[in-house]
C-alpha atoms as a PDB file:
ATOM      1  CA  UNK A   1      11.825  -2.675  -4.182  1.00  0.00           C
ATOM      2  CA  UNK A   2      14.374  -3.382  -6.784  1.00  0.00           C
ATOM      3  CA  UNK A   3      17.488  -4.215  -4.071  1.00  0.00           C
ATOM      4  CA  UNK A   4      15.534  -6.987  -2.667  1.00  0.00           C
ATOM      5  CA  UNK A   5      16.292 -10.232  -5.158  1.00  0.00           C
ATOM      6  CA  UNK A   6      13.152 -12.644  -5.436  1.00  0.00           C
ATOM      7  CA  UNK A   7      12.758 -15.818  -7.360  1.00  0.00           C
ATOM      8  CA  UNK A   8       9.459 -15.002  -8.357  1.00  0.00           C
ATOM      9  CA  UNK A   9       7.121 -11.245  -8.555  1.00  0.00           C
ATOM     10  CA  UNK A  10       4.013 -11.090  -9.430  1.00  0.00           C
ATOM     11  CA  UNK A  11       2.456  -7.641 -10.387  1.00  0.00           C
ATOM     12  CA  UNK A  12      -1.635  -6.921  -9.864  1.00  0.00           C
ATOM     13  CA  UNK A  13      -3.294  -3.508 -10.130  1.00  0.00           C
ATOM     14  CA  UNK A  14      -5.821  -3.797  -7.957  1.00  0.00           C
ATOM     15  CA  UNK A  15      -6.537  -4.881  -4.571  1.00  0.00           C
ATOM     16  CA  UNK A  16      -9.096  -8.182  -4.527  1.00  0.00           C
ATOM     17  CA  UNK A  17      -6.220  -9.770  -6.857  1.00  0.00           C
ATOM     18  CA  UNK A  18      -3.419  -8.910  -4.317  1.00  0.00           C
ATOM     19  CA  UNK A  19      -5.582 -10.009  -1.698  1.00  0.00           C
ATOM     20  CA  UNK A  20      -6.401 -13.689  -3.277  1.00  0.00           C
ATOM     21  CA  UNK A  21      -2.658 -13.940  -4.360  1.00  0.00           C
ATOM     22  CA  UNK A  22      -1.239 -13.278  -1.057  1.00  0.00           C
ATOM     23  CA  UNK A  23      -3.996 -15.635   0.637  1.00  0.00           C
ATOM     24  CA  UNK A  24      -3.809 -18.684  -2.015  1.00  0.00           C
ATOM     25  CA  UNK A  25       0.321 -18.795  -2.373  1.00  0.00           C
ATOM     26  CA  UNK A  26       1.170 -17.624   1.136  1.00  0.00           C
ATOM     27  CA  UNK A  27       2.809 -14.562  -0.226  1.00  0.00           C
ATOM     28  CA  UNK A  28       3.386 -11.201   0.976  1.00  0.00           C
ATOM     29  CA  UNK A  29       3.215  -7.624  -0.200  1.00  0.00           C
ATOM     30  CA  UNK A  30       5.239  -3.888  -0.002  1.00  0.00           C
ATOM     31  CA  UNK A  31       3.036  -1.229   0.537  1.00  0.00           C
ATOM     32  CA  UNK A  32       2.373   1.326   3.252  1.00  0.00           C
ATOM     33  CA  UNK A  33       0.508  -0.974   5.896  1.00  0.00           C
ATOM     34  CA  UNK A  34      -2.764   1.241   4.906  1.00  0.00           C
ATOM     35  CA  UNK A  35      -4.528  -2.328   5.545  1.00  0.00           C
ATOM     36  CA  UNK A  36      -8.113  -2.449   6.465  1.00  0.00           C
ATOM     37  CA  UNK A  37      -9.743  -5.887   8.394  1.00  0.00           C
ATOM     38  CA  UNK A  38     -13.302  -4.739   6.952  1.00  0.00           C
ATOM     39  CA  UNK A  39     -11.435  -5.493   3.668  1.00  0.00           C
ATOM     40  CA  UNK A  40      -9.203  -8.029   3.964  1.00  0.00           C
ATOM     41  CA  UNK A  41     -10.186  -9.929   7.211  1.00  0.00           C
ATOM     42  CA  UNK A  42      -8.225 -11.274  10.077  1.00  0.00           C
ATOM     43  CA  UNK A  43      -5.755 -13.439   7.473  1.00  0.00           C
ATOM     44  CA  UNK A  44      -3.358 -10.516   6.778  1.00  0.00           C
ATOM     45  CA  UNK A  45      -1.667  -8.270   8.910  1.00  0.00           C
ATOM     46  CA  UNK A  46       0.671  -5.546   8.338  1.00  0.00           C
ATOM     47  CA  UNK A  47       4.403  -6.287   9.282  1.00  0.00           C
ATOM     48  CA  UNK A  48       6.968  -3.541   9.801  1.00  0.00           C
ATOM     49  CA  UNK A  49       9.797  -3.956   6.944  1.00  0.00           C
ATOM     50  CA  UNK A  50      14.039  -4.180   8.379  1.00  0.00           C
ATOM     51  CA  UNK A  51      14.995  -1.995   5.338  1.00  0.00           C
ATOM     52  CA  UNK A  52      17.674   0.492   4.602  1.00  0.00           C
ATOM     53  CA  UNK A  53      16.625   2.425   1.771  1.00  0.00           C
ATOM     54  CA  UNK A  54      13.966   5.075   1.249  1.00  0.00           C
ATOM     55  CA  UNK A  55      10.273   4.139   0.551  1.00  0.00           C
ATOM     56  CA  UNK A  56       8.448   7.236  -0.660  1.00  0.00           C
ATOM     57  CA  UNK A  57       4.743   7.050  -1.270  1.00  0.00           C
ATOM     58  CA  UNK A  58       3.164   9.516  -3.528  1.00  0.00           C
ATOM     59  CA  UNK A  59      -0.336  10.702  -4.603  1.00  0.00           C
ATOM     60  CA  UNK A  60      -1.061  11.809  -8.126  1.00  0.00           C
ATOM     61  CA  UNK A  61      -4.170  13.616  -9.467  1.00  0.00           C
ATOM     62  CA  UNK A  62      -4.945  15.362 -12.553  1.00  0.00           C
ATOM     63  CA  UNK A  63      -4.202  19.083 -12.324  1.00  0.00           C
ATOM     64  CA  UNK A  64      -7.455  19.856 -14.155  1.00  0.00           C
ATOM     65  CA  UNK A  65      -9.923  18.032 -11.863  1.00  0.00           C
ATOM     66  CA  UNK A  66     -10.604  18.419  -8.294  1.00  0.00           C
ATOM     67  CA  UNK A  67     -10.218  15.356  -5.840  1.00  0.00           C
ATOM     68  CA  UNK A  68     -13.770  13.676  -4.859  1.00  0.00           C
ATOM     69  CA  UNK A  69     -14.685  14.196  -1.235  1.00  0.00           C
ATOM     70  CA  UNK A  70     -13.293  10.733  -0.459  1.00  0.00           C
ATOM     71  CA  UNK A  71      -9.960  11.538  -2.288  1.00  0.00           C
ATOM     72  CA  UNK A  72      -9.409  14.686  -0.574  1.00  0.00           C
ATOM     73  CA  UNK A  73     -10.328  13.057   2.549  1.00  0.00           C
ATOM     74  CA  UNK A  74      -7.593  10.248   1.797  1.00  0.00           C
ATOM     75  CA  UNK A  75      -4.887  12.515   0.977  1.00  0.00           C
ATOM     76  CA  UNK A  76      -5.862  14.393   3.789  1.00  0.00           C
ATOM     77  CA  UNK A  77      -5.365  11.208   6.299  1.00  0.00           C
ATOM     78  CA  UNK A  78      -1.945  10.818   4.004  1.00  0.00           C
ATOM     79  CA  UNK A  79      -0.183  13.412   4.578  1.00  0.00           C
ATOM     80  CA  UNK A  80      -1.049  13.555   8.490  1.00  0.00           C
ATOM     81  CA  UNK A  81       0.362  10.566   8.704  1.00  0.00           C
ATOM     82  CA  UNK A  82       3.275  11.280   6.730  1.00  0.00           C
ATOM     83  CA  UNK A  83       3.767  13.957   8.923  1.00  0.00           C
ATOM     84  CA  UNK A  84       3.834  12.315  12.215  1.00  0.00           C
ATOM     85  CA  UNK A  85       6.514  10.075  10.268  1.00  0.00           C
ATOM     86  CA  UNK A  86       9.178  12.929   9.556  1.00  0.00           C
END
């Protein structure tokens, strides 16, 4: 979210880091609320975001492999959700 000015960003790739950042500096994240409690416990919540310009979430995939059965099922979920958003 390059229109929002911070002091400070930190960058992970992967979800455990995230969650220990947030948790251990108080911090927050972007995303698109896909939170689980099984995951991340009771400590962090999804907040809706005041903001003007357009989020857009994408999936990628290689055109030369098929999706596993839980990646299908994920983009599944994805875009029914995206499509009770438009």
């Amino acid at each position: 979210m390059p229109s929002i000015d911070r002091k400070k960003n930190i960058r992970v790739r992967d979800r455990a880091t995230m969650t220990n950042l947030i948790l251990g500096l108080h911090g927050y994240t972007v995303a698109s609320s896909a939170i689980s409690r099984e995951l991340n416990g009771p400590d962090i919540v999804a907040v809706p975001l005041a903001y003007d310009d357009e989020i857009r979430i994408g999936l990628l995939s290689r055109a030369d492999m098929s999706l596993s059965r839980p990646g299908t099922a994920f983009a599944d979920a994805l875009r029914a959700r995206v499509a009770q958003l438009v």
